[in-house]
C-alpha atoms as a PDB file:
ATOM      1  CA  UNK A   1     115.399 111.810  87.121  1.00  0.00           C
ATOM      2  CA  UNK A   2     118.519 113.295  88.536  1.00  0.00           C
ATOM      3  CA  UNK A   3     119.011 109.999  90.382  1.00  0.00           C
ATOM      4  CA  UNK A   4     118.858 108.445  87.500  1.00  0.00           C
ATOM      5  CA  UNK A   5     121.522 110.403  85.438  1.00  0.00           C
ATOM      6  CA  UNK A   6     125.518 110.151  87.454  1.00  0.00           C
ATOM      7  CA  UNK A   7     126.213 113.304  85.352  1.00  0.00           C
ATOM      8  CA  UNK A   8     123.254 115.083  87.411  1.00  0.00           C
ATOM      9  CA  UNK A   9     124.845 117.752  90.274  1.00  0.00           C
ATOM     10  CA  UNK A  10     121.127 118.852  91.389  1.00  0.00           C
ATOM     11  CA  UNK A  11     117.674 119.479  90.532  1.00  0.00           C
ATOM     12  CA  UNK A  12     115.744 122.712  90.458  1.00  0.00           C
ATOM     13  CA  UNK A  13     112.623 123.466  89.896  1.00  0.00           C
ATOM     14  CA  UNK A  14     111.787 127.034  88.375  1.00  0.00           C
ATOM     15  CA  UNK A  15     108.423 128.343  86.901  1.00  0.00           C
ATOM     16  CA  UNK A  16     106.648 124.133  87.323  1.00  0.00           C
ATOM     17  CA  UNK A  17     110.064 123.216  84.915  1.00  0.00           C
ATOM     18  CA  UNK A  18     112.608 121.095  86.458  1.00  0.00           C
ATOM     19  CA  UNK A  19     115.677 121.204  84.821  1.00  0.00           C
ATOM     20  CA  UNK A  20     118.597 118.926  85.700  1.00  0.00           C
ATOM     21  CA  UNK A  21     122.274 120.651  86.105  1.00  0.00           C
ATOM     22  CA  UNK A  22     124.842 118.855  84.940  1.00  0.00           C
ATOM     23  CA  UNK A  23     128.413 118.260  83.927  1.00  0.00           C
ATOM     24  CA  UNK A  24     129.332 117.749  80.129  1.00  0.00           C
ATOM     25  CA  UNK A  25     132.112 115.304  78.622  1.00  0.00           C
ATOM     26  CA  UNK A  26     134.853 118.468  79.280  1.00  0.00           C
ATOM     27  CA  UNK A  27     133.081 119.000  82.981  1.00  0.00           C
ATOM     28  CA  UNK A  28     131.399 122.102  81.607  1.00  0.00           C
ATOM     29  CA  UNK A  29     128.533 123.131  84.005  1.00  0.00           C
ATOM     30  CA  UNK A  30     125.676 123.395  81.905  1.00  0.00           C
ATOM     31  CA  UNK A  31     121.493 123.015  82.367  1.00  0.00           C
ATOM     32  CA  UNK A  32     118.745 121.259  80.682  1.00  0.00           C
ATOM     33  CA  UNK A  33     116.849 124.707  79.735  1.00  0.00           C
ATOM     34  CA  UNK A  34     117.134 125.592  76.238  1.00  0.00           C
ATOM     35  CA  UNK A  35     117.724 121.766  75.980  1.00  0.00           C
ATOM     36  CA  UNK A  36     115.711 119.395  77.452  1.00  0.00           C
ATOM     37  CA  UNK A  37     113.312 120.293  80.085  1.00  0.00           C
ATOM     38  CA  UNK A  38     112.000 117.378  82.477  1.00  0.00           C
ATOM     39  CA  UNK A  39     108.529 118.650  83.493  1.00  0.00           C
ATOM     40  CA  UNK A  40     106.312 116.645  86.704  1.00  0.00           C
ATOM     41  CA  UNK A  41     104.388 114.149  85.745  1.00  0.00           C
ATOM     42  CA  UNK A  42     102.538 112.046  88.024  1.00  0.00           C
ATOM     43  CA  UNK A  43     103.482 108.381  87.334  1.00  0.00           C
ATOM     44  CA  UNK A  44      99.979 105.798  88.042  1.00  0.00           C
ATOM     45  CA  UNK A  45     101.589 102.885  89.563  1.00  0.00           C
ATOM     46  CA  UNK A  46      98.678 101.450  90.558  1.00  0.00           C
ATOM     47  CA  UNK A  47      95.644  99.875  88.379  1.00  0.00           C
ATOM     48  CA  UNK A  48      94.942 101.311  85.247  1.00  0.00           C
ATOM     49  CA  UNK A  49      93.784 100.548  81.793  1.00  0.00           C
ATOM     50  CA  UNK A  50      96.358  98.317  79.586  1.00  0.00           C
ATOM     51  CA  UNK A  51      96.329  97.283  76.288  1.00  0.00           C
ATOM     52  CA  UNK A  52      97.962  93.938  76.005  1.00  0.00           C
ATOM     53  CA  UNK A  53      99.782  91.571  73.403  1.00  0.00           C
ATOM     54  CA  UNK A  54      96.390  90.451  72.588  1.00  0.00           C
ATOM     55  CA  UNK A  55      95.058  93.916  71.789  1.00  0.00           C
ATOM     56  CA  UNK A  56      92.534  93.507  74.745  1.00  0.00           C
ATOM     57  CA  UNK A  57      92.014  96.376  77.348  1.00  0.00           C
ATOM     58  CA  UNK A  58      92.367  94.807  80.954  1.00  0.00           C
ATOM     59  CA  UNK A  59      93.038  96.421  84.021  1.00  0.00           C
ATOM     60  CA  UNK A  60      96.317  95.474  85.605  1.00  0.00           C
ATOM     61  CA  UNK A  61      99.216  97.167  88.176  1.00  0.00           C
ATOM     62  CA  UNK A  62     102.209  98.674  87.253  1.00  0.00           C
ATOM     63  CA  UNK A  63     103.546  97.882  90.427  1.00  0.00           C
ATOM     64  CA  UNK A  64     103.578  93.790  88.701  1.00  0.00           C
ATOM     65  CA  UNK A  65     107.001  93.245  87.651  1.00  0.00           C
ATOM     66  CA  UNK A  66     105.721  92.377  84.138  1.00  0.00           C
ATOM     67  CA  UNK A  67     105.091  96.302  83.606  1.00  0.00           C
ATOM     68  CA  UNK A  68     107.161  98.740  83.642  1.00  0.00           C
ATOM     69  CA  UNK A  69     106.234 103.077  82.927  1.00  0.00           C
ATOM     70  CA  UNK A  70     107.276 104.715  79.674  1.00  0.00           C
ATOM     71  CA  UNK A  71     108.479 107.522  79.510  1.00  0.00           C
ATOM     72  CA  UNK A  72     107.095 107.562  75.799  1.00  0.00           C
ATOM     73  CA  UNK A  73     103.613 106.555  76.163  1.00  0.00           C
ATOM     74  CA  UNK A  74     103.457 107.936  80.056  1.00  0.00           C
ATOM     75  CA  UNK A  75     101.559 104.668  80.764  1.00  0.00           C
ATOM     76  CA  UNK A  76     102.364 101.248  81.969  1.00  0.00           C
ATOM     77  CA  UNK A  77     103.771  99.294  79.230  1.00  0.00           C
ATOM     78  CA  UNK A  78     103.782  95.289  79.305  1.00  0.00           C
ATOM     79  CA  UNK A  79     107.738  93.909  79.141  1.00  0.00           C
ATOM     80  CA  UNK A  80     109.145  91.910  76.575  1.00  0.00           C
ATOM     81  CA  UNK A  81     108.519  88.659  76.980  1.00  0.00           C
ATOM     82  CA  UNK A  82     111.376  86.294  79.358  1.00  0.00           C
ATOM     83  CA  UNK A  83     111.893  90.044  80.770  1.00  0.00           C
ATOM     84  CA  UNK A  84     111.056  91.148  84.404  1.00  0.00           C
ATOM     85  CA  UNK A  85     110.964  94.538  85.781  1.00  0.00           C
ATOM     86  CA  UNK A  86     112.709  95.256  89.654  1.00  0.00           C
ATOM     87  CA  UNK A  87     110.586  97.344  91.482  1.00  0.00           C
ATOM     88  CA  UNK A  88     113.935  99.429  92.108  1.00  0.00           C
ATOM     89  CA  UNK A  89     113.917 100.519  88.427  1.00  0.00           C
ATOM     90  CA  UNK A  90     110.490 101.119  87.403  1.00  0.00           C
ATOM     91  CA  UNK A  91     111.530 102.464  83.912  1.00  0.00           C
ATOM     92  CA  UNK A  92     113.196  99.383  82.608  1.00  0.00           C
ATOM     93  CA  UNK A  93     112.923  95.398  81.857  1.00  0.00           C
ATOM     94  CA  UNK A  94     115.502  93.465  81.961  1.00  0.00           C
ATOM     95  CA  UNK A  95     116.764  89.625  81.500  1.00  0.00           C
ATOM     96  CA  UNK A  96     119.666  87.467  81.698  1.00  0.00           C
ATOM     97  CA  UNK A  97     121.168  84.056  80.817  1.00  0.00           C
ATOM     98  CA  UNK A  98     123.713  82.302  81.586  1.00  0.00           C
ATOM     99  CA  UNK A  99     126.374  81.703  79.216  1.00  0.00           C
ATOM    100  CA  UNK A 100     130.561  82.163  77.803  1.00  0.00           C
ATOM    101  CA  UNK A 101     130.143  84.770  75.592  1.00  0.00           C
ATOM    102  CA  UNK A 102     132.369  87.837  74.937  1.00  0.00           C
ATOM    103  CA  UNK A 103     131.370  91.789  73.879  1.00  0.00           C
ATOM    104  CA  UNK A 104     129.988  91.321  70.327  1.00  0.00           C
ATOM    105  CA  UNK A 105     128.071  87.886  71.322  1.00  0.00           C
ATOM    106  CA  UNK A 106     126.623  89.378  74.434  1.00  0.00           C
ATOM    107  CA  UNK A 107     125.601  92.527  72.470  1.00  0.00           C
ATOM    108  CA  UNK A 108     124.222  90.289  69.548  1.00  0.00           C
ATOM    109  CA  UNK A 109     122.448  88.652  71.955  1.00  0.00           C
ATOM    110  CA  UNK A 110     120.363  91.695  73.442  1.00  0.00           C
ATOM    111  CA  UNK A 111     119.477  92.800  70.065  1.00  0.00           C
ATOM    112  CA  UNK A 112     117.997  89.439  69.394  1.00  0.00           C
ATOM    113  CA  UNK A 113     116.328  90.107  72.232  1.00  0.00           C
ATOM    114  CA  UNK A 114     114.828  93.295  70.931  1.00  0.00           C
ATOM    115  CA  UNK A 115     116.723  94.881  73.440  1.00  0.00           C
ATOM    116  CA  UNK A 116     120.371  96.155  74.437  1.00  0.00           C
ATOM    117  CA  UNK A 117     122.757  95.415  76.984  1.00  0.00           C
ATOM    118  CA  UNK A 118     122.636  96.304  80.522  1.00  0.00           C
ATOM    119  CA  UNK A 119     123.071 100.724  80.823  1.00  0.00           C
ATOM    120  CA  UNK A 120     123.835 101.081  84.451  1.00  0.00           C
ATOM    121  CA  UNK A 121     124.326 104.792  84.650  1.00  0.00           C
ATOM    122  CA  UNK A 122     123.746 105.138  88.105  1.00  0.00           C
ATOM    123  CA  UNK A 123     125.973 104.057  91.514  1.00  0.00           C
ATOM    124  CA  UNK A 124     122.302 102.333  92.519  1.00  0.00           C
ATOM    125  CA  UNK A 125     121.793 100.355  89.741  1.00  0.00           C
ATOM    126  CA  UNK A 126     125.862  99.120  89.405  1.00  0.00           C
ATOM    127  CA  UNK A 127     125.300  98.182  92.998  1.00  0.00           C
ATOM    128  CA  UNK A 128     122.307  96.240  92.426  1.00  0.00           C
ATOM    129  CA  UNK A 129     123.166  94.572  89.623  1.00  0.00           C
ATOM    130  CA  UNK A 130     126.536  93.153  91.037  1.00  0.00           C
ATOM    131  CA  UNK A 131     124.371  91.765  94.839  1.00  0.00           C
ATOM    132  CA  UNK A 132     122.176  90.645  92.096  1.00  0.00           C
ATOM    133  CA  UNK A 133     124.605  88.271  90.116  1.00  0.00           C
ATOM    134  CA  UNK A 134     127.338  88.141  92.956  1.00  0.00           C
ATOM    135  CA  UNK A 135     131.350  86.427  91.564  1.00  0.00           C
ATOM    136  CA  UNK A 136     129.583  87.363  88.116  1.00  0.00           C
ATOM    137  CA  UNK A 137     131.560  89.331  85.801  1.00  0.00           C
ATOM    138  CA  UNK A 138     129.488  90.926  82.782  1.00  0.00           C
ATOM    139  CA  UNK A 139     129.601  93.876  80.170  1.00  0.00           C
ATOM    140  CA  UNK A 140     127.647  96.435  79.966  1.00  0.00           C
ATOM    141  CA  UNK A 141     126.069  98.561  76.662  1.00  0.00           C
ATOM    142  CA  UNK A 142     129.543 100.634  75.659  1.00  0.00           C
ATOM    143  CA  UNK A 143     132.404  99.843  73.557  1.00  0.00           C
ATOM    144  CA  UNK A 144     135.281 102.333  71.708  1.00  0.00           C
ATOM    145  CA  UNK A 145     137.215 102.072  68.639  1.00  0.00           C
ATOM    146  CA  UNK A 146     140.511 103.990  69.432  1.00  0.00           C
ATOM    147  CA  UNK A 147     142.357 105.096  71.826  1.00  0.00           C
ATOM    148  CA  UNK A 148     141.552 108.825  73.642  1.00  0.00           C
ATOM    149  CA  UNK A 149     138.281 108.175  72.829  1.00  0.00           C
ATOM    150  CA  UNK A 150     135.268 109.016  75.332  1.00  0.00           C
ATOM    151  CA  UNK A 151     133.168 105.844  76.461  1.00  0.00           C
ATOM    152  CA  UNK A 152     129.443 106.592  75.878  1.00  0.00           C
ATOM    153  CA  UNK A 153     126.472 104.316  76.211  1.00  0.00           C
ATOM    154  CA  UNK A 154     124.746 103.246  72.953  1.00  0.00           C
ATOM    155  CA  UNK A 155     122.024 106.361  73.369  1.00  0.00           C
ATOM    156  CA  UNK A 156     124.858 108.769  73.365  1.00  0.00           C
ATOM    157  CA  UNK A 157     125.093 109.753  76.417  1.00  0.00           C
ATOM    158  CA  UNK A 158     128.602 109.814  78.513  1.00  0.00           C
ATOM    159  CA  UNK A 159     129.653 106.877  81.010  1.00  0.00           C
ATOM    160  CA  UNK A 160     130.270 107.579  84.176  1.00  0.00           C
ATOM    161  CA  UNK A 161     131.080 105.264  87.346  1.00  0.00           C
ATOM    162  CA  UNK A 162     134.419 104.370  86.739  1.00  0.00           C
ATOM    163  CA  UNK A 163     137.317 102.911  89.258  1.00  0.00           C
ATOM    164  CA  UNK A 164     140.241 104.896  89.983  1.00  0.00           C
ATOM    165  CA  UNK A 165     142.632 104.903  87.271  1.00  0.00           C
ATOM    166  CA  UNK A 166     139.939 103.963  84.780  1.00  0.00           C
ATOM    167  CA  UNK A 167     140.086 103.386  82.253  1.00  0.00           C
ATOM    168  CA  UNK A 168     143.404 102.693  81.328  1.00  0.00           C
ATOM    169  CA  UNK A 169     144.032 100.001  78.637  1.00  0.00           C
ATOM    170  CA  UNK A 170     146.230  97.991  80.801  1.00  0.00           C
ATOM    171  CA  UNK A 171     149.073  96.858  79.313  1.00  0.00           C
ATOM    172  CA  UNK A 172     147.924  98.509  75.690  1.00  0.00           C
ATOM    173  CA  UNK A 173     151.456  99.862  75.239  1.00  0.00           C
ATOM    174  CA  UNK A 174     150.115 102.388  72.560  1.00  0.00           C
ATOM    175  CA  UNK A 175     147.511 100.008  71.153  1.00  0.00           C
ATOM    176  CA  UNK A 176     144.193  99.233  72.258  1.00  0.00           C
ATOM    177  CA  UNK A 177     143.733  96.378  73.750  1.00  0.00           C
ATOM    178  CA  UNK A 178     140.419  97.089  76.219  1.00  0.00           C
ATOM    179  CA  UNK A 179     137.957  98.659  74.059  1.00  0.00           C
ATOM    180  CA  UNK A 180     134.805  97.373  76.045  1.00  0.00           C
ATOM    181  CA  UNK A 181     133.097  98.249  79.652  1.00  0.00           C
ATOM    182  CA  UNK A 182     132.594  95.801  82.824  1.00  0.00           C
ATOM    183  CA  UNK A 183     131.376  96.096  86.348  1.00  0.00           C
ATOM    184  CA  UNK A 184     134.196  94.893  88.885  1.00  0.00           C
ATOM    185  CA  UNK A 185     132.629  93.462  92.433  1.00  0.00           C
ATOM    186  CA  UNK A 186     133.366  96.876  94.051  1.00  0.00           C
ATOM    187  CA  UNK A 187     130.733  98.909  92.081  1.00  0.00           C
ATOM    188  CA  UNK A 188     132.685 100.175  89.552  1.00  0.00           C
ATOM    189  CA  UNK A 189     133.420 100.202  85.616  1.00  0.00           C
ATOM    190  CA  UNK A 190     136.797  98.629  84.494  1.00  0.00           C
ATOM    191  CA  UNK A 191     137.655  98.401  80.633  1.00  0.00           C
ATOM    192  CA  UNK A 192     137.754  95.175  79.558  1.00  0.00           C
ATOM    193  CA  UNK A 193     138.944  93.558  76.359  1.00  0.00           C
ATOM    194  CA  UNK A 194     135.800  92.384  74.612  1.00  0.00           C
ATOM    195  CA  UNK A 195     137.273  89.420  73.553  1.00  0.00           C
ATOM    196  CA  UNK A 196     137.140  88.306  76.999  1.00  0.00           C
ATOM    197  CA  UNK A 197     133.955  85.471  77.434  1.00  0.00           C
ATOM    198  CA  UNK A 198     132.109  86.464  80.590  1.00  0.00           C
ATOM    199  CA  UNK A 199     129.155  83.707  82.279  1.00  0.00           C
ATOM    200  CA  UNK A 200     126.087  86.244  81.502  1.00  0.00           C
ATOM    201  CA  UNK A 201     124.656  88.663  80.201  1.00  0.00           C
ATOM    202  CA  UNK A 202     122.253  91.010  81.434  1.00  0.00           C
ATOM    203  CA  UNK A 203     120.247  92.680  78.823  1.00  0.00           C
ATOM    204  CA  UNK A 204     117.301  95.800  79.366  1.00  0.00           C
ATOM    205  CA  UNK A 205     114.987  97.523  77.686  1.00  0.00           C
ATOM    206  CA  UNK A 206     112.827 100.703  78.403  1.00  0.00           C
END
């Protein structure tokens, strides 16, 4: 999980808990005990008994890239349909098309989707995604609404990942003018102005 969380420092695992250590918004060291404690659970990848759209139990892998694991049911879960899982994310489906459309119409889009838009919160998955769609530029699931105020993904949890100097609200001069996220070719999130049109949009669910 910590690999899977950028605010994650290290792991340790005390008394069969494993807690994740962390930084907060203010870079306050602080722990999931007394929080939220991760405890091991052993994930089965491989065939197992799956109910499916139909309601009918058949046995299936969820190493197929139509399946990913939930965390909430701790079973293989069948994705959305037009969605595929990568075997590098196991947690998550995701989908894209092709298409102009700026921060509101790409977000629109993902929740027609029953689903939300990309959440890379890891240097692996930014990485991924961008030798996935290479020259592509896309947002991703986090927008503000003034100026000073903390970027956060739509589940509440902080962004992190960002280039040097970012964000800044280029050429804002005291307004704001960039209120919504991208990923630029080296890795990194760049605030963007969400009026901008980008050529797809990548949308996941879990």
């Amino acid at each position: 999980m910590c690999s899977m969380d950028e605010s994650c420092v290290y792991v340790s695992f005390i008394k069969n808990e494993c807690l994740l250590n962390s930084f907060d918004e203010n870079f306050n060291f602080s722990s999931s005990s007394g929080k939220k404690v991760f405890q091991k659970k052993n994930f089965g990848f491989q065939e197992k008994a799956i109910s499916g759209p139909d309601q009918n139990i058949s046995n299936v892998s969820c190493l197929n890239n139509s399946y990913l694991w939930s965390h909430n049911t701790n079973s293989c879960v069948l994705c959305k349909a037009g969605f595929i899982k990568y075997e590098e994310f196991p947690f998550s489906c995701y989908h894209n098309k092709v298409g102009l459309r700026n921060f509101i119409e790409s977000k629109s889009y993902c929740e027609s989707m029953n689903s939300f838009l990309l959440r890379p919160k890891t240097e692996n998955e930014r990485f991924f995604f961008i030798k996935k769609f290479p020259y592509r530029d896309f947002f991703v699931d986090s927008f503000i609404t003034s100026l000073g105020q903390i970027y956060k993904w739509s589940d509440g949890s902080i962004v992190f990942g960002f280039d040097v100097w970012q964000p800044n609200n280029y050429d804002g001069k005291g307004n704001l003018v960039q209120d919504s996220l991208m990923i630029l070719s080296n890795g990194y999130l760049n605030d963007a102005s969400g009026k901008n049109n980008y050529s797809i949009t990548i949308c996941q669910h879990n």
